[in-house]
N, C-alpha and C. Protein backbone atom coordinates (compact mmCIF):
# COMPACT_ATOMS: atom_id res chain seq x y z
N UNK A 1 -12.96 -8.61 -7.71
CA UNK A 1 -12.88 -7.20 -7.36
C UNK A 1 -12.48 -6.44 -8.62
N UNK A 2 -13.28 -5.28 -9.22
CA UNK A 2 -12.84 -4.32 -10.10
C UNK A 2 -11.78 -4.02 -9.95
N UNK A 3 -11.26 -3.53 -10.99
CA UNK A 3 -9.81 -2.49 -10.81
C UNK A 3 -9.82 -1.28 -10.07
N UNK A 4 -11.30 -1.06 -10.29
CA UNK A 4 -11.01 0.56 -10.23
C UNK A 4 -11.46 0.23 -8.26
N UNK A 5 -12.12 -0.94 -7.67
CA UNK A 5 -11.96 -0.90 -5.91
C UNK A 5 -10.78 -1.44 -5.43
N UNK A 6 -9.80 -1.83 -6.44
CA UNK A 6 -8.23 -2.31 -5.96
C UNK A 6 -7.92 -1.21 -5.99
N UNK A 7 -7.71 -0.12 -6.97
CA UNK A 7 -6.67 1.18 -6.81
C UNK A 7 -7.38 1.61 -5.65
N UNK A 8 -8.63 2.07 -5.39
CA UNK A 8 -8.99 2.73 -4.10
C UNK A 8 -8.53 2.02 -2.50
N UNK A 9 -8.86 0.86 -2.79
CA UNK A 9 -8.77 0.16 -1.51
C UNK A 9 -6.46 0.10 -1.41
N UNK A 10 -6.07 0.22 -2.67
CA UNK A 10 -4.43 0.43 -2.10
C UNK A 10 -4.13 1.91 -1.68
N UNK A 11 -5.07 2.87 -2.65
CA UNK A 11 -5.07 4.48 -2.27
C UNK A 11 -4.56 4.11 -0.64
N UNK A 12 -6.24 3.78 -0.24
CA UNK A 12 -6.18 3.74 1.40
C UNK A 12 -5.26 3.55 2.18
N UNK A 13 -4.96 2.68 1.83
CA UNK A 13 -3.49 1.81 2.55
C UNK A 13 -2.60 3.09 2.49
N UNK A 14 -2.34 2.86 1.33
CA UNK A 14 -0.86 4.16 1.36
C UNK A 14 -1.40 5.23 1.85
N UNK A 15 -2.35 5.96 1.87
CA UNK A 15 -2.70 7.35 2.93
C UNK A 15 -2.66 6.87 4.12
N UNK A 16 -3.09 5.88 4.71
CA UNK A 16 -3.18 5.80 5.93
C UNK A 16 -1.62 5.45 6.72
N UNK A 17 -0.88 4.49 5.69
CA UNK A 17 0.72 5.23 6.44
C UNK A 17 1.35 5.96 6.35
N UNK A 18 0.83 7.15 5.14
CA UNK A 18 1.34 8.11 5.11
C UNK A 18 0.77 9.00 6.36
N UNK A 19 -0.24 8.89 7.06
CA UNK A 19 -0.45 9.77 8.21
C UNK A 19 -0.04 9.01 9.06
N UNK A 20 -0.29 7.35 9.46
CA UNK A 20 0.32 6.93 10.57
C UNK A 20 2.36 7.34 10.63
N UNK A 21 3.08 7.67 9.07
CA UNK A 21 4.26 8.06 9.52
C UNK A 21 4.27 9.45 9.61
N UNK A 22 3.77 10.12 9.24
CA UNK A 22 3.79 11.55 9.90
C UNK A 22 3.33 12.14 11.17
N UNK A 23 2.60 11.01 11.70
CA UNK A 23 1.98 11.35 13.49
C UNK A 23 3.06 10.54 14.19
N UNK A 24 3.79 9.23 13.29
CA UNK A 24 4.95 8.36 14.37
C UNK A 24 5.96 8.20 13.51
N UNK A 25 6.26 9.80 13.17
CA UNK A 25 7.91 9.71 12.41
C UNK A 25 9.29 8.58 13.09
N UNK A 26 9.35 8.50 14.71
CA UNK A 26 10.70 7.64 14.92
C UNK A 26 9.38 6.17 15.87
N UNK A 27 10.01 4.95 15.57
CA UNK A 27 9.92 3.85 16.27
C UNK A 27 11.07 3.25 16.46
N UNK A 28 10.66 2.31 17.55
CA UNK A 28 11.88 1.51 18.17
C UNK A 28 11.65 -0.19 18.18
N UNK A 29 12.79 -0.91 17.71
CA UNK A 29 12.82 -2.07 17.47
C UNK A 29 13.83 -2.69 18.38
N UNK A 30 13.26 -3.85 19.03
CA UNK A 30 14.06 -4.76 19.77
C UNK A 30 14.46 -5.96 19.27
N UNK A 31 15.92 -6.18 19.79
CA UNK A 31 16.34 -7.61 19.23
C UNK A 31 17.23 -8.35 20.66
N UNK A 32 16.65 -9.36 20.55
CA UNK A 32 17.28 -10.08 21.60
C UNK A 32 18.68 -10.84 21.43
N UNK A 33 19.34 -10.98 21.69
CA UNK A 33 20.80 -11.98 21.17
C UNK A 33 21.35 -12.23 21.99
N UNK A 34 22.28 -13.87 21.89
CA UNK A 34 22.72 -14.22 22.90
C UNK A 34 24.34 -13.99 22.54
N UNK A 35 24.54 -13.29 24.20
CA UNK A 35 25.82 -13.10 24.79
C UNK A 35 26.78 -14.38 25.02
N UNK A 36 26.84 -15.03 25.48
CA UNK A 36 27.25 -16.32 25.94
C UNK A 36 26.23 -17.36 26.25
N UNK A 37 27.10 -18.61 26.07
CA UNK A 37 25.94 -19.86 26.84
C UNK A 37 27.25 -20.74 27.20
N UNK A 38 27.11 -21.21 28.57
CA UNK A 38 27.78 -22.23 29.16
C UNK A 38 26.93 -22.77 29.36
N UNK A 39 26.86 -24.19 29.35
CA UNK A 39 26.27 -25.32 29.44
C UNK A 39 24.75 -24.89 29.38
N UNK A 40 23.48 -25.12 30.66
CA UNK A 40 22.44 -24.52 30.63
C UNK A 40 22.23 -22.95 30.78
N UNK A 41 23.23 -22.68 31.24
CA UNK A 41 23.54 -21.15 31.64
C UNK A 41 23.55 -20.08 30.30
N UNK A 42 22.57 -19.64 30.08
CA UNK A 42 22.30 -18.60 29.00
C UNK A 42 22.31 -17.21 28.87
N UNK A 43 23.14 -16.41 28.80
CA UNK A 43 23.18 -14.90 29.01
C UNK A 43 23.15 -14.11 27.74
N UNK A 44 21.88 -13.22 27.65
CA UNK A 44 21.01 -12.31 26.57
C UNK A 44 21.44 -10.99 26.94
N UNK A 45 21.33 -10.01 25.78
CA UNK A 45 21.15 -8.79 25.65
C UNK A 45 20.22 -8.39 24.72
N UNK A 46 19.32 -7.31 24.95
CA UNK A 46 18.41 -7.06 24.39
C UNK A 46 18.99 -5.50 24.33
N UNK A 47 18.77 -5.26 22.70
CA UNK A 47 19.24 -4.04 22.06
C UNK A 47 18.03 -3.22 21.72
N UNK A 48 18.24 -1.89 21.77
CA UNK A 48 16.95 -1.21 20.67
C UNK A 48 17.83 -0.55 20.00
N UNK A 49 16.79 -0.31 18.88
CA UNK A 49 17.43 0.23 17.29
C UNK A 49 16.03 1.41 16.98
N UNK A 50 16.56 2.51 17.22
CA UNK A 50 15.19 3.08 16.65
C UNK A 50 15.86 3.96 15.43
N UNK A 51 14.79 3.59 14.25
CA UNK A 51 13.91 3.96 12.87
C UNK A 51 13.10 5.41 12.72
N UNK A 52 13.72 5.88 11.67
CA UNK A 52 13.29 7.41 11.77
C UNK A 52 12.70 7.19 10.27
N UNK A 53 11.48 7.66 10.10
CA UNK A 53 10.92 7.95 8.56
C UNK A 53 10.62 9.06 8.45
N UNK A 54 11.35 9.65 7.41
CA UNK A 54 11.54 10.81 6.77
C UNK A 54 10.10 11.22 6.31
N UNK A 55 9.71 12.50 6.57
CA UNK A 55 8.67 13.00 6.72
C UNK A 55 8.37 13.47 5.09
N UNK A 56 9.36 13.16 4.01
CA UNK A 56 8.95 13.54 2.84
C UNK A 56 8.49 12.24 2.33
N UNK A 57 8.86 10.98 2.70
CA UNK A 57 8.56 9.85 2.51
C UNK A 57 6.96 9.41 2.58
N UNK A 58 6.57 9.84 4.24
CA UNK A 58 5.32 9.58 4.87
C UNK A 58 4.13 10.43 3.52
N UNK A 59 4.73 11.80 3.39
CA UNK A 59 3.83 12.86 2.88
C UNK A 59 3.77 12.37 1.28
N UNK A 60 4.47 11.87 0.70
CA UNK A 60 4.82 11.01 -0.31
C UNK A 60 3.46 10.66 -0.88
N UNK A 61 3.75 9.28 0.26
CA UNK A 61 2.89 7.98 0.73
C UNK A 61 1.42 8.34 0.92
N UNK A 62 0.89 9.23 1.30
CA UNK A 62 -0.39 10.62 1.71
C UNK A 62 -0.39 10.92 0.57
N UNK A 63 -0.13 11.34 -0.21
CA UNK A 63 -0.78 12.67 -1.29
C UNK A 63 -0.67 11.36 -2.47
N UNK A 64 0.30 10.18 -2.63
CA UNK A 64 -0.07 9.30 -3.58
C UNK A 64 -1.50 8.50 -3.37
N UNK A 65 -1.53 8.05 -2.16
CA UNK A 65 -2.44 7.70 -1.53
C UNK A 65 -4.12 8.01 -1.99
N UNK A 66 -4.09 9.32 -1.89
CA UNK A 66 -5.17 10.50 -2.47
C UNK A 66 -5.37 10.27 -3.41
N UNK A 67 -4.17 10.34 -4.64
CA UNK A 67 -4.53 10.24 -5.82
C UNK A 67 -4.99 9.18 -6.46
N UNK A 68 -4.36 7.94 -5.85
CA UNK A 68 -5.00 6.54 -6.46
C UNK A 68 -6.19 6.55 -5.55
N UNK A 69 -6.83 6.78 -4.37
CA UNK A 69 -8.47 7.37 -4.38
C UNK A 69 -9.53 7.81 -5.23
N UNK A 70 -8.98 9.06 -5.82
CA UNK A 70 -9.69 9.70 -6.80
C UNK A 70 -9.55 9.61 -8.07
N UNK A 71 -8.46 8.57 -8.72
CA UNK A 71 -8.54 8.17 -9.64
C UNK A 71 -9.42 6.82 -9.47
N UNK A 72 -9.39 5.60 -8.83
CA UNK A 72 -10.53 4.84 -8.55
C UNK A 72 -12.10 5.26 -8.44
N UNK A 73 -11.98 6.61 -8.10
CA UNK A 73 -13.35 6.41 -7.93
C UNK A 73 -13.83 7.78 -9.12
N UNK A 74 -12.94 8.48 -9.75
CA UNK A 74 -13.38 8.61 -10.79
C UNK A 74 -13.58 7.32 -12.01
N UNK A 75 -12.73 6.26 -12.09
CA UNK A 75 -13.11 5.16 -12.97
C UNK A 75 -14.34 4.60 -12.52
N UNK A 76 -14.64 4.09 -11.78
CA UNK A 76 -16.01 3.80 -10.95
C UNK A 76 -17.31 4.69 -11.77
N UNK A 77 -17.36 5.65 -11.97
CA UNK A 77 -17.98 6.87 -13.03
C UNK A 77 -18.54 6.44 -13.99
């Protein structure tokens, strides 16, 4: 693979989570852990933790995104 369809094809990547985090700024993560265990007797709690990405981050991630695009495919030229 050229250089110049690696920078485009990572452009992509990074624009595309830069819009997937600007359309899903907060997610939520589960973790399971155990509470106690007596003998076979096993007792769980399942927690959520939700994750907020900062919308200067996402937009970041987008407009860098762009640029390693159009610098790939100006080298391509």
């Amino acid at each position: 693979m050229r250089s110049a369809n690696l920078i485009v094809v990572i452009g992509a990547i990074l624009a595309l989570l830069g819009i997937i985090g600007l359309a899903i700024p907060i997610f939520t993560t589960r973790e399971t852990k155990d509470v106690a265990k007596v003998g076979d007797l096993k007792l769980q709690t399942t927690e959520a933790t939700q994750h907020a990405i900062p919308p200067v981050v996402s937009g970041g991630a987008l407009v860098i995104g762009i640029v390693l695009i159009g610098a790939g495919l100006y080298q391509r030229r």
